[in-house]
Protein backbone atom coordinates (compact mmCIF):
# COMPACT_ATOMS: atom_id res chain seq x y z
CA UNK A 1 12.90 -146.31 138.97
CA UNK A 2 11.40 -146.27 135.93
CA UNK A 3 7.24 -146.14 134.96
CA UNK A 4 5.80 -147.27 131.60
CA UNK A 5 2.40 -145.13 131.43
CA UNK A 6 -0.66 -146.62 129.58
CA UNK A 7 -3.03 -143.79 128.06
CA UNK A 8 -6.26 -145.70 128.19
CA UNK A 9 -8.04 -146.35 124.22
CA UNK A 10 -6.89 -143.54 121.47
CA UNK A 11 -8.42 -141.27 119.67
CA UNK A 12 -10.05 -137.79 120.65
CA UNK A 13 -13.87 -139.24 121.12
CA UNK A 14 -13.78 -142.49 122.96
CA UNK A 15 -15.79 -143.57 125.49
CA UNK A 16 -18.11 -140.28 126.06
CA UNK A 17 -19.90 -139.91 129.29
CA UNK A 18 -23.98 -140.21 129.33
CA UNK A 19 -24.15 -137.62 131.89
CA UNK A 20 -21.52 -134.94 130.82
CA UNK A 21 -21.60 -133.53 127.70
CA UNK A 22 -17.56 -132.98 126.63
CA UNK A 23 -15.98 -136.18 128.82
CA UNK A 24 -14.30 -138.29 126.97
CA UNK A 25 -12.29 -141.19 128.60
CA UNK A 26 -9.64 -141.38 125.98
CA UNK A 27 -9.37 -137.21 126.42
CA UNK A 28 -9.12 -137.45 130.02
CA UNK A 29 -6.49 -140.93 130.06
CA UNK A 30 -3.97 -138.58 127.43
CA UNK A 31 -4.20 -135.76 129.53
CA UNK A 32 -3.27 -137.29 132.91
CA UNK A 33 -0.79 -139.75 131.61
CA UNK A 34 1.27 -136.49 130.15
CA UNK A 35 0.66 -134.59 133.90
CA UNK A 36 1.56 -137.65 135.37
CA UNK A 37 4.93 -138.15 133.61
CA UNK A 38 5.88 -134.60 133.93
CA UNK A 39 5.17 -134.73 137.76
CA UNK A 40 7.13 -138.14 137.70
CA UNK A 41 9.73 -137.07 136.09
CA UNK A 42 10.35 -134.24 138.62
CA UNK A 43 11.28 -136.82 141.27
CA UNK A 44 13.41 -138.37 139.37
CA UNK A 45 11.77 -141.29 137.49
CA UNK A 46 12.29 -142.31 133.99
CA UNK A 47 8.79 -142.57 132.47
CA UNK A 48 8.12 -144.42 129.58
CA UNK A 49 4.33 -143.87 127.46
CA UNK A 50 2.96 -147.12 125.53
CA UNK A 51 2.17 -144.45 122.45
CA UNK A 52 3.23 -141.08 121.96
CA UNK A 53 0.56 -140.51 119.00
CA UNK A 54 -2.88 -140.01 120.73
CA UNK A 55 -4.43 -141.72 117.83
CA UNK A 56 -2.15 -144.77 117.97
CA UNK A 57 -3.47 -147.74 119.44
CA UNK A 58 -1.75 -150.82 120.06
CA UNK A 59 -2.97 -154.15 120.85
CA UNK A 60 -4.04 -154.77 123.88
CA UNK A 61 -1.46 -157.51 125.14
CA UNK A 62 1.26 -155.27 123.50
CA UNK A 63 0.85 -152.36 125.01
CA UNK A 64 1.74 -154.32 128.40
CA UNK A 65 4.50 -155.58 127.13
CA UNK A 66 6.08 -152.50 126.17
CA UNK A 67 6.98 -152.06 129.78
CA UNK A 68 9.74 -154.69 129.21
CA UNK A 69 12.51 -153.42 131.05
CA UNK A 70 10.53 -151.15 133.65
CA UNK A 71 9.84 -151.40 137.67
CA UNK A 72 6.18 -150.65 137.18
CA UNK A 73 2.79 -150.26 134.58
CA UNK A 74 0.25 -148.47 135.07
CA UNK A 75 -3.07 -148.41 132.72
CA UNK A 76 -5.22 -144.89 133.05
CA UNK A 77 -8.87 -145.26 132.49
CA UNK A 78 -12.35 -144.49 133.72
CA UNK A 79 -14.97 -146.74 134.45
CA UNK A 80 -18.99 -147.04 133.59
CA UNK A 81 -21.84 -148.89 134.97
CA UNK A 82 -25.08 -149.09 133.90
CA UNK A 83 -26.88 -146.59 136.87
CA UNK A 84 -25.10 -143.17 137.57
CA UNK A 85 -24.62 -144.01 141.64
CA UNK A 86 -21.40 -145.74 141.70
CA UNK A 87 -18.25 -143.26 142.45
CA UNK A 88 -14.91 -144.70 143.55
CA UNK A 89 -12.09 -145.92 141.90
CA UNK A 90 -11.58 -149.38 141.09
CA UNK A 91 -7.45 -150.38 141.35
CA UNK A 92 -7.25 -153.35 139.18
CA UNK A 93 -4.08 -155.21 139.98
CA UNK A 94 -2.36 -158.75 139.38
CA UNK A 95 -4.16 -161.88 140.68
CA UNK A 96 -2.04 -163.88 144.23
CA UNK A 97 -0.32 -166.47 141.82
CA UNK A 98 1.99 -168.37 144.29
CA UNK A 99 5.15 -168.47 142.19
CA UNK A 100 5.94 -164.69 141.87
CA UNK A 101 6.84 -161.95 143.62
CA UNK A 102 4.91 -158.94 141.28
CA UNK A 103 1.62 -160.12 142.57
CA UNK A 104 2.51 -158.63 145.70
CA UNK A 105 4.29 -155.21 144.17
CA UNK A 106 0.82 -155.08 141.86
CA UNK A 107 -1.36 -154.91 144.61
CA UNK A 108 0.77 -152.68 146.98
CA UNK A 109 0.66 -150.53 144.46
CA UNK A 110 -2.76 -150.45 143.86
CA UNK A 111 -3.41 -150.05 147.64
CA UNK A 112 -1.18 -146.50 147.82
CA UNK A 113 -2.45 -145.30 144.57
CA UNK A 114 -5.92 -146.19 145.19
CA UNK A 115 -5.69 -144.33 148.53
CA UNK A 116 -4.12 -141.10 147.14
CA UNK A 117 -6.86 -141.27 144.17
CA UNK A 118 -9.55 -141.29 146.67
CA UNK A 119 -8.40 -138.54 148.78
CA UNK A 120 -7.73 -136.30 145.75
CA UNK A 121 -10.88 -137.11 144.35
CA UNK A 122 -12.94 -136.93 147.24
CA UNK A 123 -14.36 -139.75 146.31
CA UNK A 124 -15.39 -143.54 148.19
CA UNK A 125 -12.67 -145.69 149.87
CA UNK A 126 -11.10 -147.72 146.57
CA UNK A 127 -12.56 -150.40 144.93
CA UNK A 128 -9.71 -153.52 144.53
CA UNK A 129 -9.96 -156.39 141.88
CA UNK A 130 -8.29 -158.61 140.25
CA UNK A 131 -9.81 -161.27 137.57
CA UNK A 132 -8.26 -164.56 135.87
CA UNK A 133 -8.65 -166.49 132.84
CA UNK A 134 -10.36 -169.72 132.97
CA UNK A 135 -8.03 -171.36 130.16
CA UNK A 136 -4.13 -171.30 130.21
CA UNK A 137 -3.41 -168.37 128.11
CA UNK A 138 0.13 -168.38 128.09
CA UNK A 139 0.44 -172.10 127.98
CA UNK A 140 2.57 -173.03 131.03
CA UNK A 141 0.95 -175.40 132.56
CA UNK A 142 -1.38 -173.00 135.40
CA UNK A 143 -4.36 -171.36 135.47
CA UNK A 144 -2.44 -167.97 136.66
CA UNK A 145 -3.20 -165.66 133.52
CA UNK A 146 -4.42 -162.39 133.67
CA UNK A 147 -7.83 -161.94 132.41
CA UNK A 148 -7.28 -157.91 131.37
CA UNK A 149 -4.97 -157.88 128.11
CA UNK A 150 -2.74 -155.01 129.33
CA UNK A 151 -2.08 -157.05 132.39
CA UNK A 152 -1.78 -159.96 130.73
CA UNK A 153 1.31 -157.92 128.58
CA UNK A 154 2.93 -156.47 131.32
CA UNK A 155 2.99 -159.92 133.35
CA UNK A 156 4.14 -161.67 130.32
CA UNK A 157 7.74 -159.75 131.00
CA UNK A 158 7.97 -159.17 134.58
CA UNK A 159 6.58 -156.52 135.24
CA UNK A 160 3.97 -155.80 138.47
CA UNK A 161 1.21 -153.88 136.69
CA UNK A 162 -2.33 -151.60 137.75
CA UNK A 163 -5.63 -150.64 136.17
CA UNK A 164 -6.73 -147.30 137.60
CA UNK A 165 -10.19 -146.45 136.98
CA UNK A 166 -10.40 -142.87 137.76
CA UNK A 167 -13.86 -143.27 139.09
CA UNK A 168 -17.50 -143.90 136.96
CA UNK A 169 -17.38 -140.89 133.75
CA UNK A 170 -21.32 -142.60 134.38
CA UNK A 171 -21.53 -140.52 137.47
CA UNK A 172 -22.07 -137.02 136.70
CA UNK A 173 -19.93 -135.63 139.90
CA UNK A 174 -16.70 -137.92 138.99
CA UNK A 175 -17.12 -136.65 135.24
CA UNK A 176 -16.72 -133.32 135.85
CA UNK A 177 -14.26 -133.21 137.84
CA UNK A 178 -12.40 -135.09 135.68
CA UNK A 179 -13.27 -133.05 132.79
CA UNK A 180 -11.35 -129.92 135.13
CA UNK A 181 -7.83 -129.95 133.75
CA UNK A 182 -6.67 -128.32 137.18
CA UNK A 183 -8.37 -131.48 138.86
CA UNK A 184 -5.77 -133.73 136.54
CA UNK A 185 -2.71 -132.04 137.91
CA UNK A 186 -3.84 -132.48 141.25
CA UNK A 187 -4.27 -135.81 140.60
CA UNK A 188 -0.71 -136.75 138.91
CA UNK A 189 0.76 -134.30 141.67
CA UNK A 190 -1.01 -136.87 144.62
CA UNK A 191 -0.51 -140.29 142.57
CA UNK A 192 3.41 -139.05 142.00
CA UNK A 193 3.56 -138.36 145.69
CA UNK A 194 2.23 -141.75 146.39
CA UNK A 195 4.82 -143.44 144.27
CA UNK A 196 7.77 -141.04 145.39
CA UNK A 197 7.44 -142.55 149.07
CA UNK A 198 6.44 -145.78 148.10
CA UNK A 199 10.12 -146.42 146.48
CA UNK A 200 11.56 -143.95 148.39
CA UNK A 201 12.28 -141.22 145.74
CA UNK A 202 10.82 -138.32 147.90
CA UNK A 203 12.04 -134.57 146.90
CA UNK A 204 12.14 -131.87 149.11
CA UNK A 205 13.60 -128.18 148.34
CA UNK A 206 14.90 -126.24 150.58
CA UNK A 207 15.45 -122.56 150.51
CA UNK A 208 18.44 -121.07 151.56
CA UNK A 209 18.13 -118.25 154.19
CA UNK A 210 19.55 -115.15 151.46
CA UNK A 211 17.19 -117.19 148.93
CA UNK A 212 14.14 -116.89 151.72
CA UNK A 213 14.90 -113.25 152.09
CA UNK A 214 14.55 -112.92 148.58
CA UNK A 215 11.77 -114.58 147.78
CA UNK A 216 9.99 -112.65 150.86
CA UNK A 217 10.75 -109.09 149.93
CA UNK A 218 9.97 -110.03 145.95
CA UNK A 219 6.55 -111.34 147.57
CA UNK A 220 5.85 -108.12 149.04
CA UNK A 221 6.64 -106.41 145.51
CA UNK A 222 3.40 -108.42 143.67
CA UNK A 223 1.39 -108.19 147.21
CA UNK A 224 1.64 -104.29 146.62
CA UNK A 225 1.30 -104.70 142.73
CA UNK A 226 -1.54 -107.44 143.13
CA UNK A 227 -3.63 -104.74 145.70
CA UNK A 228 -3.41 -102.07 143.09
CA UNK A 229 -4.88 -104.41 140.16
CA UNK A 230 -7.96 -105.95 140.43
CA UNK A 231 -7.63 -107.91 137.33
CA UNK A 232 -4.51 -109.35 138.31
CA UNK A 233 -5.95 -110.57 141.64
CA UNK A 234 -8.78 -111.90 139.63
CA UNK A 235 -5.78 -114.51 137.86
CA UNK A 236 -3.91 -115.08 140.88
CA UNK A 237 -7.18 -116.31 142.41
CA UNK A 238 -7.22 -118.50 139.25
CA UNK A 239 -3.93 -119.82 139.31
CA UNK A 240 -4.73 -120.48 143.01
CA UNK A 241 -7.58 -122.79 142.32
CA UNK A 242 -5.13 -124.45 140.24
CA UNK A 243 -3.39 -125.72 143.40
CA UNK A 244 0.07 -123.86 141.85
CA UNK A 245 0.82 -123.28 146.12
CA UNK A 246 0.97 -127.39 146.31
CA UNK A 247 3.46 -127.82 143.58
CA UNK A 248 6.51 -125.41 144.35
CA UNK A 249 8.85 -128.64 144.60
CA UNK A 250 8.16 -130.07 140.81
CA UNK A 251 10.41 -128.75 138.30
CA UNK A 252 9.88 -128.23 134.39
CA UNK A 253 13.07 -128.14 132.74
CA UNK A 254 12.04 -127.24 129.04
CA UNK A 255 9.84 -124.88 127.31
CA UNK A 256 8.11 -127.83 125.08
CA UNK A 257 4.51 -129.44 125.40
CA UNK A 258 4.72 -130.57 129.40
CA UNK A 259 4.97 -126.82 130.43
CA UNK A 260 1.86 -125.48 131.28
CA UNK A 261 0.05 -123.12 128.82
CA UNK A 262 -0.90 -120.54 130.95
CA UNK A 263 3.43 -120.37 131.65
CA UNK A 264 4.44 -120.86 128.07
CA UNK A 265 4.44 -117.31 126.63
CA UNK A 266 6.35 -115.58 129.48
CA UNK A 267 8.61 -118.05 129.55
CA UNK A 268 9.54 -118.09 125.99
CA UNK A 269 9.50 -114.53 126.16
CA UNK A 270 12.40 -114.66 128.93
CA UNK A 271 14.05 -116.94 127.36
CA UNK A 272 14.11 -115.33 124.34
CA UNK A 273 15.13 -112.04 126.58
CA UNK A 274 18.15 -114.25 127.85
CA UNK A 275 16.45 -113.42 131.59
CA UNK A 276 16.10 -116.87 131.88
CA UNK A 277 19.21 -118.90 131.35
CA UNK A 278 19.66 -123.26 131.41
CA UNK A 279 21.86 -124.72 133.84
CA UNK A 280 25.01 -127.04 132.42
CA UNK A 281 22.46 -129.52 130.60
CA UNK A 282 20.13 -126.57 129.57
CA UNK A 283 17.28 -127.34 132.16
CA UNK A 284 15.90 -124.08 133.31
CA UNK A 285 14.84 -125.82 136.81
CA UNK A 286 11.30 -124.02 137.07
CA UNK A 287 8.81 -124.38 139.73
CA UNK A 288 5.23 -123.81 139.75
CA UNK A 289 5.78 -121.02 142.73
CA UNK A 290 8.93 -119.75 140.25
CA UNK A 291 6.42 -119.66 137.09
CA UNK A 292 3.68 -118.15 138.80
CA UNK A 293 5.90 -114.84 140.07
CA UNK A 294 6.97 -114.51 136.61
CA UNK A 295 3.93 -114.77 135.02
CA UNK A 296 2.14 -112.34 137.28
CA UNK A 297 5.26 -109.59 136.42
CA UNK A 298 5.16 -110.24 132.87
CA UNK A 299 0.87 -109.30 133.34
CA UNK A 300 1.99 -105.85 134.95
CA UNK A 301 4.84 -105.01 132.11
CA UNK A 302 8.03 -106.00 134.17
CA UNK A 303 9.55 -107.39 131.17
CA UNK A 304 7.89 -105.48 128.16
């Protein structure tokens, strides 16, 4: 299956939130879209990105059409309204057409998102809409186009496409939490979930029974170390607010810009070590649960 990923705008200061000094939508839509992909990717998707500059912006139309060739589209934004009460996401999907089959896909898709955006967010039961031109945009003959240009684009070629609106960044609740970058992994983590049963693509990992008894008496090793450091507890607490627990079955295969920065330095430094070794195609295959145990050895001076 593959996803094309829409960042929502460009730019670093786009969209900033009355309410929340700091949130900007076009911040918050590059963030997730690179969380999401990365947790994507992990079950096995191919994930496209309309722009890989964060300052490119491409026409509207275009940038749903650049999903030629993919199962699915999916725009990231947040929404605003003119009081600060509204909080819940709007899932903005194709409009019932009569002649097509990605009507349907759009708004199934929008209705499984929607629900897993909700529950991560802790937010209102989703919003759904859909909106049409009044002319005949494309010039066949119906009045079946797309009002929303990115829609419009990914239509155009095929291909069933969703507006998320993470939310109001008017509403001062929904802006912070999506100004917490911890918050944005949870929220790829849920959405790539949603989409992993939805088509079917659902990982598991199982340990084997010498691997369990490994993992078990290494546990009890940073137990003992972690009750003989308070500073150390004091980041594991950290790292647990992070959600790492939730996310032992997504792997990160490279040390490059997807792997998290509080994992980066011990992880170059093993690498650089030759601890850590690729597999066949160079992929070291790390979990969060595997990045977390080395990090919190490399803090006590396991590894020099």
């Amino acid at each position: 299956m593959k996803v094309m990923i829409d960042p929502g705008h460009a730019g670093s200061y786009y969209n900033a939130s009355p309410v929340v000094p700091g949130y900007y939508e076009s911040n918050m839509t590059w963030s997730l879209a690179w969380k999401l992909k990365s947790a994507l990717e992990a079950r096995g998707f191919t994930v496209g990105l309309t722009r890989w500059d964060k300052n490119e912006d491409p026409e509207l139309t275009e940038r749903g059409r650049r999903s030629r060739g993919y199962d699915l589209f999916l725009s990231l934004h947040s929404n605003a309204a003119a009081t600060s009460a509204p909080d819940a996401p709007w899932m903005i999907h194709f409009a019932p057409d009569g002649k097509t089959s990605i009507d349907e896909k759009s708004r199934a898709v929008a209705e499984i998102l929607g629900q897993a955006v909700s529950k991560t967010m802790g937010v209102s039961a989703p919003y759904y809409y859909t909106k049409k031109t009044d002319f005949d945009r494309d010039g066949n003959g119906y009045l079946d186009d797309e009002w929303y240009g990115v829609l419009f684009g990914a239509k155009s070629v095929g291909v069933p496409g969703v507006i998320i609106e993470y939310s109001f960044h008017t509403n001062e609740k929904a802006a912070r939490w999506l100004l917490n970058e911890s918050n944005l992994i949870k929220l790829a983590e849920a959405e790539a979930n949603a989409l992993a049963k939805y088509y079917g693509m659902e990982v598991t990992e199982e340990m084997t029974a010498a691997e369990k008894k490994a993992f078990d008496e290494l546990k009890k090793e940073v137990e003992k170390l972690v009750k003989a450091n308070k500073a150390l507890k004091d980041r594991i607490d950290r790292y647990d607010e992070m959600g790492v627990y939730d996310n032992a079955a997504i792997k990160w295969a490279y040390i490059d810009k997807n792997l998290p920065d509080w994992a980066r330095p011990t992880i170059k430094k093993l690498a650089d070590k030759g601890i850590l070794k690729g597999s066949g195609n160079n992929s070291l295959e790390l979990s969060w649960l595997m990045m977390r145990i080395l990090v919190i050895l490399d803090r006590t001076g396991v590894f020099g």
